[in-house]
Protein backbone atom coordinates (compact mmCIF):
# COMPACT_ATOMS: atom_id res chain seq x y z
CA UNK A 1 0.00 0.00 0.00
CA UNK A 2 1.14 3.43 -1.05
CA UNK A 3 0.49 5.96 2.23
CA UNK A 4 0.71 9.65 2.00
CA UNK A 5 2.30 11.03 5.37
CA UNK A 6 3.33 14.32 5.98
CA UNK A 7 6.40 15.52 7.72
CA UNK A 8 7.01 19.46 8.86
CA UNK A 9 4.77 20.70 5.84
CA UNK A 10 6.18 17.96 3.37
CA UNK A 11 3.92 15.32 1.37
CA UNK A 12 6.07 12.21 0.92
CA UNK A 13 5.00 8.25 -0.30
CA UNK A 14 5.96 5.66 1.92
CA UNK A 15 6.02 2.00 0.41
CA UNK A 16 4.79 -1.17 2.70
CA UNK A 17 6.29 -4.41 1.96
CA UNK A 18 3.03 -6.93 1.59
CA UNK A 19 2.13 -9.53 3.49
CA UNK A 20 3.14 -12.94 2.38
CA UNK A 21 1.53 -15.97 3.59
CA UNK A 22 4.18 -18.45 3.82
CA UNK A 23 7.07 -18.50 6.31
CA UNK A 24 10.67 -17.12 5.34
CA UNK A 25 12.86 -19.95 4.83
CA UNK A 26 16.24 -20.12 6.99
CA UNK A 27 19.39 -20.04 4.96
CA UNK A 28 22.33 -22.08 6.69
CA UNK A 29 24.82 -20.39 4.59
CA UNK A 30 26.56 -23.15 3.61
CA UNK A 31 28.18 -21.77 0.57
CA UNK A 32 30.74 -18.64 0.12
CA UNK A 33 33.07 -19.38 -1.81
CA UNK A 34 36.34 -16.50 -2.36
CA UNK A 35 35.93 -14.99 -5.87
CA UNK A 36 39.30 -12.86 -7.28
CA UNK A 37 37.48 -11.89 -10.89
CA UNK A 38 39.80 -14.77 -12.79
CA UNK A 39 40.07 -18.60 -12.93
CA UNK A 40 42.56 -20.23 -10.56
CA UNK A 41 43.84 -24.00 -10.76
CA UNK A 42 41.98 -26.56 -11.63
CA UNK A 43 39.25 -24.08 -13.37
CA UNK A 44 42.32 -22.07 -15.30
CA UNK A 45 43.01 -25.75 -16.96
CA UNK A 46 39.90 -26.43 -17.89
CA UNK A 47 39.21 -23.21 -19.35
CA UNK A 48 42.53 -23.66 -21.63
CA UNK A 49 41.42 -27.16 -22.85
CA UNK A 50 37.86 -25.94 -23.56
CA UNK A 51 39.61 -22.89 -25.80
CA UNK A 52 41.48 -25.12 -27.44
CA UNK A 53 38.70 -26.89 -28.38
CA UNK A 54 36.68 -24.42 -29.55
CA UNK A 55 39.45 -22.45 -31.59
CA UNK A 56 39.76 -25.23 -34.29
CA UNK A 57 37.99 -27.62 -36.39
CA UNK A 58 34.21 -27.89 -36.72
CA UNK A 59 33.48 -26.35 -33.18
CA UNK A 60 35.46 -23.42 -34.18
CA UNK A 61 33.20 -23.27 -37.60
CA UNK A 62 30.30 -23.83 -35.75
CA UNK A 63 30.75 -21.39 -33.43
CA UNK A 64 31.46 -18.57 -36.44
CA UNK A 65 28.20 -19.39 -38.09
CA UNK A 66 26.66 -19.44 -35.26
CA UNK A 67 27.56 -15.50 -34.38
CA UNK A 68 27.20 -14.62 -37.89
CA UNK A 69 23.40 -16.15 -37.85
CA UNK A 70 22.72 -14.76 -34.41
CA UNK A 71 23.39 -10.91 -36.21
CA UNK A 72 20.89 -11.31 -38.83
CA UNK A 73 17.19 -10.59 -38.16
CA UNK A 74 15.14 -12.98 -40.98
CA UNK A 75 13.64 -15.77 -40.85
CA UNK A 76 15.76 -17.68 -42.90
CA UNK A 77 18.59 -17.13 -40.84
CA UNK A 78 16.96 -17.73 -37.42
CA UNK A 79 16.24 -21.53 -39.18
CA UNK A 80 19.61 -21.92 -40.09
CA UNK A 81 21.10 -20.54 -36.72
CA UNK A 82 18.81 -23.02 -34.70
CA UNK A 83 20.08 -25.65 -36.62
CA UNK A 84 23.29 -25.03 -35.72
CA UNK A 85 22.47 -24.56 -31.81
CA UNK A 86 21.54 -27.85 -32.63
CA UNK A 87 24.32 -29.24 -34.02
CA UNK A 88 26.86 -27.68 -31.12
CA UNK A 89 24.37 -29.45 -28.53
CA UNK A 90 24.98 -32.85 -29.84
CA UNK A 91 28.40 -32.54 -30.20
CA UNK A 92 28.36 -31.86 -26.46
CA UNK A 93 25.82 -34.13 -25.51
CA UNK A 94 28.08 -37.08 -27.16
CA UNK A 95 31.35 -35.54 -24.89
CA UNK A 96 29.34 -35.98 -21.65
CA UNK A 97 28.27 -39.43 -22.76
CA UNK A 98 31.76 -40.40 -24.05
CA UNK A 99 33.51 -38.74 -20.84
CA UNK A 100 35.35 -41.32 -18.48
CA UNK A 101 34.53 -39.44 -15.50
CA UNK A 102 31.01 -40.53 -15.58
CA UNK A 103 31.28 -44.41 -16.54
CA UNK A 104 31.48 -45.56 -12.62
CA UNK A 105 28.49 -44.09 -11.88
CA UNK A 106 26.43 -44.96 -14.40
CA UNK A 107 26.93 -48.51 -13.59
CA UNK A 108 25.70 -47.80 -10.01
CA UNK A 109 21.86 -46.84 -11.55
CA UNK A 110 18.73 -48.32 -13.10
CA UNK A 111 16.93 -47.00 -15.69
CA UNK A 112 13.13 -46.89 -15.92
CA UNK A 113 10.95 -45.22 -17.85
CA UNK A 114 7.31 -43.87 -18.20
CA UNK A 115 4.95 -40.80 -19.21
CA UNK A 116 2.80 -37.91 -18.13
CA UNK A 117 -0.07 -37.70 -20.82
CA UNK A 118 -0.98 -33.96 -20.83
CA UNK A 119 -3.74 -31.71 -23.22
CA UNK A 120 -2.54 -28.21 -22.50
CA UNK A 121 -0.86 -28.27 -26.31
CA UNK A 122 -2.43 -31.24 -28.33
CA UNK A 123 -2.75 -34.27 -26.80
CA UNK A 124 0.44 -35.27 -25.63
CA UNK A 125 2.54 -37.49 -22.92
CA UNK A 126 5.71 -36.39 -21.48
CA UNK A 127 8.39 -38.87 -21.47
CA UNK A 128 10.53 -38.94 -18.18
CA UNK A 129 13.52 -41.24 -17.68
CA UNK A 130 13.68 -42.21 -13.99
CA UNK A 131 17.70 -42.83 -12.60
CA UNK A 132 17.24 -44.73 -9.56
CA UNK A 133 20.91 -45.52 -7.60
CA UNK A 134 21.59 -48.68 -6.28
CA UNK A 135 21.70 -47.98 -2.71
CA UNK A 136 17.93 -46.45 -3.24
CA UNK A 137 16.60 -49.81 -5.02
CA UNK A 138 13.81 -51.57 -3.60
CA UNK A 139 12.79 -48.93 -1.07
CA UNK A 140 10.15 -47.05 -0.35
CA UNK A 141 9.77 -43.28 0.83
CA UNK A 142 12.76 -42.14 -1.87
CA UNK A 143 13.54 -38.39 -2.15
CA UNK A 144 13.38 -37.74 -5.50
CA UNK A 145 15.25 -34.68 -7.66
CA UNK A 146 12.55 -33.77 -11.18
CA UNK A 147 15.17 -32.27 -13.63
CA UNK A 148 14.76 -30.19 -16.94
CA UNK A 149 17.70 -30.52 -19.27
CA UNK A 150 19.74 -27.65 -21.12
CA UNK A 151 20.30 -26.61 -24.67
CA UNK A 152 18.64 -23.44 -24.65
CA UNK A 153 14.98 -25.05 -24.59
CA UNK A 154 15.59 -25.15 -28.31
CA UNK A 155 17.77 -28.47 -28.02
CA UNK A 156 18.78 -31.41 -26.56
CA UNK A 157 16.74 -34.11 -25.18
CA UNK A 158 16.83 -35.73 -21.28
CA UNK A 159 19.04 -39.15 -22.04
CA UNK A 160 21.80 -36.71 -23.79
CA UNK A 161 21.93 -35.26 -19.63
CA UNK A 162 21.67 -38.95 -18.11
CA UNK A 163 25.36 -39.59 -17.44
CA UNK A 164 25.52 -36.31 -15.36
CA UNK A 165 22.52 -37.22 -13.51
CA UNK A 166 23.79 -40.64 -12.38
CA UNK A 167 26.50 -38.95 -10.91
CA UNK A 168 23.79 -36.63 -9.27
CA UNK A 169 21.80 -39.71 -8.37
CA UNK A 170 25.09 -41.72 -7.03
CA UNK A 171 26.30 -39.22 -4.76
CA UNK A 172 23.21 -37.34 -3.49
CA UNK A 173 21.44 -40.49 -2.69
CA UNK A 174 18.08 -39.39 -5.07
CA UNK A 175 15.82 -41.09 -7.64
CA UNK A 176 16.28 -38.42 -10.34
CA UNK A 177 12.78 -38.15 -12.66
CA UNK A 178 14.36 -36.57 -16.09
CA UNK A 179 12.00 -34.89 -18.13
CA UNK A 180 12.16 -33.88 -21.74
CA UNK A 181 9.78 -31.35 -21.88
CA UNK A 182 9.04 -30.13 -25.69
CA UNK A 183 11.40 -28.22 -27.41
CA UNK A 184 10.74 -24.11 -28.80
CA UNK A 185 10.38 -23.39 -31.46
CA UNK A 186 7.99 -26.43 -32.36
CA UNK A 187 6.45 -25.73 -29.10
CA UNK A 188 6.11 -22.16 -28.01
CA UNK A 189 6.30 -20.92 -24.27
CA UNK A 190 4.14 -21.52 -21.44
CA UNK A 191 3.79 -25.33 -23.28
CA UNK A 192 7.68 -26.50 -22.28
CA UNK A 193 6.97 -25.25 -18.15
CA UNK A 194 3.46 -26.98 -18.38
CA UNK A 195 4.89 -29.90 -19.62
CA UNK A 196 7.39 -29.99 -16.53
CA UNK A 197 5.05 -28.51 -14.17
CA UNK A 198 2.25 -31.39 -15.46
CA UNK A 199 5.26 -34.05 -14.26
CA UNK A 200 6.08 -32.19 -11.13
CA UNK A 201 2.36 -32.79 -10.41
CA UNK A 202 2.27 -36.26 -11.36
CA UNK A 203 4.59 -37.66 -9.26
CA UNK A 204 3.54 -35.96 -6.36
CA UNK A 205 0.63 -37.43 -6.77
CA UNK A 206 1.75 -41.22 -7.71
CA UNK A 207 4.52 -41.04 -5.25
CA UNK A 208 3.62 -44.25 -3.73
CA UNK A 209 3.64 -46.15 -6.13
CA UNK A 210 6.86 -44.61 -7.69
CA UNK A 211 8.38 -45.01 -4.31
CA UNK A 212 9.04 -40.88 -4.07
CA UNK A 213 8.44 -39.41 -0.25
CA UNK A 214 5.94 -36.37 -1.67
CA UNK A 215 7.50 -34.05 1.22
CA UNK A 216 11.35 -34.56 -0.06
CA UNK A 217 10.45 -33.73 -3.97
CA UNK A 218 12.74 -31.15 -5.43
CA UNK A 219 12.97 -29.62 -8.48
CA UNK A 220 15.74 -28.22 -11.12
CA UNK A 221 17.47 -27.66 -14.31
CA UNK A 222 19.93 -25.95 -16.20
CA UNK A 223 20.58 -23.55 -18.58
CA UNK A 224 17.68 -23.73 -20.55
CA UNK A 225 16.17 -26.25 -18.52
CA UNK A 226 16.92 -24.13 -15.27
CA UNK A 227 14.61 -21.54 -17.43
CA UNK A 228 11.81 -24.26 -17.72
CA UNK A 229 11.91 -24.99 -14.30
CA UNK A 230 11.62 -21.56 -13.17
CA UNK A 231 8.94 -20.63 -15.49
CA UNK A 232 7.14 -23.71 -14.29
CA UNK A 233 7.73 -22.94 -10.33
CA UNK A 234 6.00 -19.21 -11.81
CA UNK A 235 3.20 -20.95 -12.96
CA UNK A 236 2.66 -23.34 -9.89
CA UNK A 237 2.82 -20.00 -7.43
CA UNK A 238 0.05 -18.58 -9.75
CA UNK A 239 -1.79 -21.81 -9.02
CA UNK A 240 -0.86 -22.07 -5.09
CA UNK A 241 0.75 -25.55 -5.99
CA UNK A 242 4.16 -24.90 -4.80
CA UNK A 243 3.71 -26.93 -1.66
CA UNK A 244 4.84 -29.99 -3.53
CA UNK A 245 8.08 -28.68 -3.82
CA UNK A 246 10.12 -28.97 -0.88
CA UNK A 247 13.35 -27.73 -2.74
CA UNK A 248 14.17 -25.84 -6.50
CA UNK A 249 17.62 -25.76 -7.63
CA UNK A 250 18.05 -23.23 -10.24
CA UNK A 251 21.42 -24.02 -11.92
CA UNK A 252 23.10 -21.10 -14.75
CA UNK A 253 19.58 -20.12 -15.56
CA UNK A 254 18.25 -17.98 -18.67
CA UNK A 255 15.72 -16.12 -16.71
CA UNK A 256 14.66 -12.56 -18.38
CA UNK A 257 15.30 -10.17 -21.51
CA UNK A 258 18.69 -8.47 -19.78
CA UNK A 259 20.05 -9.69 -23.42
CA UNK A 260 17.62 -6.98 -25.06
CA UNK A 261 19.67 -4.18 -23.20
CA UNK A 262 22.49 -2.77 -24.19
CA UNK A 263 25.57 -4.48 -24.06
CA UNK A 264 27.98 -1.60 -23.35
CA UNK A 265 26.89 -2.37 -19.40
CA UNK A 266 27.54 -6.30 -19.66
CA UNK A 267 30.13 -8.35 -18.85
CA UNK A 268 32.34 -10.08 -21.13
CA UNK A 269 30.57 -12.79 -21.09
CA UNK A 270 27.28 -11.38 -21.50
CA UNK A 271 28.03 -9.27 -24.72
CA UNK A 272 29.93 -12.40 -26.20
CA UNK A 273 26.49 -14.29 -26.38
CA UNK A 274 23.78 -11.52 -26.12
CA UNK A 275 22.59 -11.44 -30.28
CA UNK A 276 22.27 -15.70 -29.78
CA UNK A 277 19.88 -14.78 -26.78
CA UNK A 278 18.15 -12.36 -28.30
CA UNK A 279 17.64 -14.95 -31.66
CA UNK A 280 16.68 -18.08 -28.92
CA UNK A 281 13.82 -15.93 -26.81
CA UNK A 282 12.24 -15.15 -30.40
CA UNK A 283 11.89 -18.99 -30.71
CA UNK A 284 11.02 -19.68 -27.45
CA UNK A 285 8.00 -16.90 -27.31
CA UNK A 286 4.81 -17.29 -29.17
CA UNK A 287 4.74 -13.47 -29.70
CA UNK A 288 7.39 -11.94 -27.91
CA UNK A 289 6.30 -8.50 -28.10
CA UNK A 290 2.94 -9.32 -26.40
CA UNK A 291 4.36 -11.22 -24.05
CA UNK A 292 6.97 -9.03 -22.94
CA UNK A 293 6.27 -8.57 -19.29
CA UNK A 294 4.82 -12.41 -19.31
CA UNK A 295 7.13 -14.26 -16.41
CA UNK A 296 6.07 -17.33 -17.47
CA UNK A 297 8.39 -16.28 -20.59
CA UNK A 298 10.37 -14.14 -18.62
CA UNK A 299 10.64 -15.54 -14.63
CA UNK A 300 12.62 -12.82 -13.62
CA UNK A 301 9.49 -10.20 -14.21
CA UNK A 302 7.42 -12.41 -11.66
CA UNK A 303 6.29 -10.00 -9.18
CA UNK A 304 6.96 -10.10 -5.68
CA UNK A 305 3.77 -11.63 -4.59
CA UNK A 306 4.71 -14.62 -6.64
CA UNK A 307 8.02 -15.11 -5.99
CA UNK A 308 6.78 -15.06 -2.29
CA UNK A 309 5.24 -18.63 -3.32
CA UNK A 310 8.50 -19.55 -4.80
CA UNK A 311 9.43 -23.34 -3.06
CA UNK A 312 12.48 -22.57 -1.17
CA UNK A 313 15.27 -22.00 -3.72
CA UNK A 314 18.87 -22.34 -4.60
CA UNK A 315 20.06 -20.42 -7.10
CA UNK A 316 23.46 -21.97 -8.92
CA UNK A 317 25.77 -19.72 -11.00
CA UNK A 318 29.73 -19.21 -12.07
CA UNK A 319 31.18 -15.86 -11.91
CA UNK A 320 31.50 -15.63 -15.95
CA UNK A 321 28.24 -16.90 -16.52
CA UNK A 322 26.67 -15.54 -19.22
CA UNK A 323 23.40 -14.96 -17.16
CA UNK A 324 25.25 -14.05 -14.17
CA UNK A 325 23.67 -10.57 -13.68
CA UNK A 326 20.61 -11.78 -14.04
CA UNK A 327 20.93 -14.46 -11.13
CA UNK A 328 22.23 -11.98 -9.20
CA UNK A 329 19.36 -9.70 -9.67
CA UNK A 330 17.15 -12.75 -9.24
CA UNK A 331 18.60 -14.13 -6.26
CA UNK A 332 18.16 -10.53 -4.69
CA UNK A 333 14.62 -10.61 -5.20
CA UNK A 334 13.93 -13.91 -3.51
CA UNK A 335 16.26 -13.27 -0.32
CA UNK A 336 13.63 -10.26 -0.11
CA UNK A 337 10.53 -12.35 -0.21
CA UNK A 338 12.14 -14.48 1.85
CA UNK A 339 12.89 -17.95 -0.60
CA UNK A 340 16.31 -18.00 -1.04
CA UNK A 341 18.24 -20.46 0.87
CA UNK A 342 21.21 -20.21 -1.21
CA UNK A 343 23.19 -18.23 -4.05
CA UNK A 344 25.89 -20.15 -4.96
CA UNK A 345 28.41 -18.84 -7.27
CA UNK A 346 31.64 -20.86 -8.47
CA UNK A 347 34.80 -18.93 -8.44
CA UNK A 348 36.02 -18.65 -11.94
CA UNK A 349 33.93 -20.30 -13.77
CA UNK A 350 31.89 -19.89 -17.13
CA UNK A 351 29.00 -21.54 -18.56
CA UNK A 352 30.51 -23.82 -20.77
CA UNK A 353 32.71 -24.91 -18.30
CA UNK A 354 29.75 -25.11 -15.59
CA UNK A 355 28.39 -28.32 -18.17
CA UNK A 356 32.00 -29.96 -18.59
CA UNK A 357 32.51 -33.36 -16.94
CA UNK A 358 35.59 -32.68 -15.79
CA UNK A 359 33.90 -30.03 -13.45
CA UNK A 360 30.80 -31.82 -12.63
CA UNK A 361 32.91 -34.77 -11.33
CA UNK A 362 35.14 -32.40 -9.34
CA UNK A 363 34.82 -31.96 -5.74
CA UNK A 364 33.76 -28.84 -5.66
CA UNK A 365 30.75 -29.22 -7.65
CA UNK A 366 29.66 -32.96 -6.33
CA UNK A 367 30.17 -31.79 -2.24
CA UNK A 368 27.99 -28.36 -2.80
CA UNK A 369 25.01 -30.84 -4.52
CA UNK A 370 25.88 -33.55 -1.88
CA UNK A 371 25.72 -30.72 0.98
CA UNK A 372 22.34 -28.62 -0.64
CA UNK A 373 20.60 -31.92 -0.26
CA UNK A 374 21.43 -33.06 2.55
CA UNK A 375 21.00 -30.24 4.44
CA UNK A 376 17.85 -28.91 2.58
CA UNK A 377 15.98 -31.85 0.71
CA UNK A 378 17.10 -35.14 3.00
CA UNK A 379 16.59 -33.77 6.46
């Protein structure tokens, strides 16, 4: 409420914070890690191999067309440049499957599979691949992790993400539930977050009989997929359904149209990738312009009284993320309302290198996701 007082003659506004209905959550502060504004170690070596990847050969020619499509402003070009995204997401997604450091784990998991028939789009069912660790077969009363993969929400598909989820699976002690959503531009926002958010649903509501404890059910996703997750947790506040989340993990998340701005205020990072942003919200938005302050499209324009519904939330980033600011400005906005448990942000480290197996295997990454869910999903 906006109240007019008056002080020695002057009319001023004073703004009072609503009232929220659910309880602030408790952060245990768990993560802070030192960042010096350049990659150390470990993170310094990956970033050179990763370069040297990139610089040569067909990722290097990707990654020219790529920037060259991302400039122009036709359709032709935005068909071409998708196909391309494309292209650069299955070369990745056969890296991670390739990659030594996941082969252990995998072994340790077994695959099941089923689907989540839905009529929000077409009639359609949503295929989930369910990783279920060894120590975590046979029992009942599982907590369970519902994950939406990355590639922009333009590529990609859930198995292409299954050797990083065993790992997930292996070392958190979860039954991971990996959905793959539809894909923009062939389906246009809200249809990929209803598709999640019609799984979410689903196995909160079968959770007997798909051995899930409905009070340890938590959510996330990356990239992309940490956009389709946080679109969905937008549309499950707007429905007062967020009580079947106990925890949402929101990891290097596209989240709003900072890309639109101008890029003389971004980080390196930021302008490097901006005109492919731009080019991948067209795809994602069935009109973009008249959806512009939609945050189902956009989570980050979800007002305050939703975000106040928000399931208590980590928010996962690397300090030369590309949607860094925005996490930052996003993670602000739920400490306020009182949903943030954590803001996590790993020193050094970029996007790309956020997704490479050598630093999802590392101990860094695997004890923060072994510590977030034990302290906020297990207990």
């Amino acid at each position: 409420q906006w109240y007019q007082r008056r002080v020695r003659g002057l009319a001023f506004s004073v703004y009072t914070l609503p009232c929220f209905t659910m309880d602030r959550v408790v952060s245990k502060n768990l993560f802070d890690f030192p960042l010096k504004g350049k990659a150390e170690g470990f993170i310094a070596e990956l970033e050179a191999q990763l370069t040297a990847i990139q610089s040569s050969g067909p990722p290097a020619e990707i990654g020219k067309a790529i920037d060259e499509l991302s400039r122009k402003d036709d359709a032709e070009s935005r068909v071409k440049l998708l196909g391309m995204i494309r292209a650069n997401n299955q070369g990745l997604t056969m890296m991670v499957q390739n990659a030594p450091e996941f082969k252990e784990t995998s072994k340790q998991t077994t695959m099941t599979k089923f689907s989540v028939p839905t009529s929000h789009d077409g009639d359609f069912a949503v295929p989930v691949e369910v990783y279920t660790p060894a120590q975590l077969l046979g029992k009942t009363s599982n907590p369970a992790y519902i994950f939406a993969h990355g590639g922009g929400c333009v590529s990609g598909d859930a198995n292409g993400s299954k050797p990083m989820l065993d790992n997930i699976a292996v070392t958190c002690g979860v039954v991971v539930f990996n959905v793959d959503y539809r894909l923009a531009p062939e389906t246009k926002c809200p249809n990929n977050a209803k598709d999640f958010a019609a799984v979410i649903e689903y196995v909160s509501e079968n959770a007997e009989r798909l051995g899930v404890d409905p009070a340890r059910v938590s959510v996330g996703g990356e990239s992309g997929g940490g956009y389709v997750c946080l679109s969905a947790c937008v549309l499950l506040a707007q429905q007062n359904k967020t009580h079947l989340i106990k925890l949402a993990v929101f990891g290097i998340a596209m989240i709003d149209d900072y890309c639109f701005s101008s890029p003389a205020g971004m980080t390196k990072e930021e302008r490097n990738n901006y005109t492919v942003m731009r080019q991948v919200w067209h795809m994602i938005a069935a009109d973009i312009d008249n959806q512009a302050e939609d945050p189902l499209l956009y989570p980050g324009k979800a007002t305050d009284d939703i975000l106040a519904k928000f399931p208590p939330s980590i928010v996962v980033e690397g300090e030369f993320d590309m949607f860094i600011t925005s996490a930052t400005r996003l993670s602000s906005r739920l400490r306020r309302v009182g949903r943030l448990l954590e803001f996590v942000v790993f020193p050094g480290v970029s996007h790309a290198i956020c997704l490479w197996p050598s630093f999802r295997t590392s101990e860094i990454f695997t004890s923060t996701f072994k510590t977030a869910f034990e302290e906020y999903l297990l207990k």
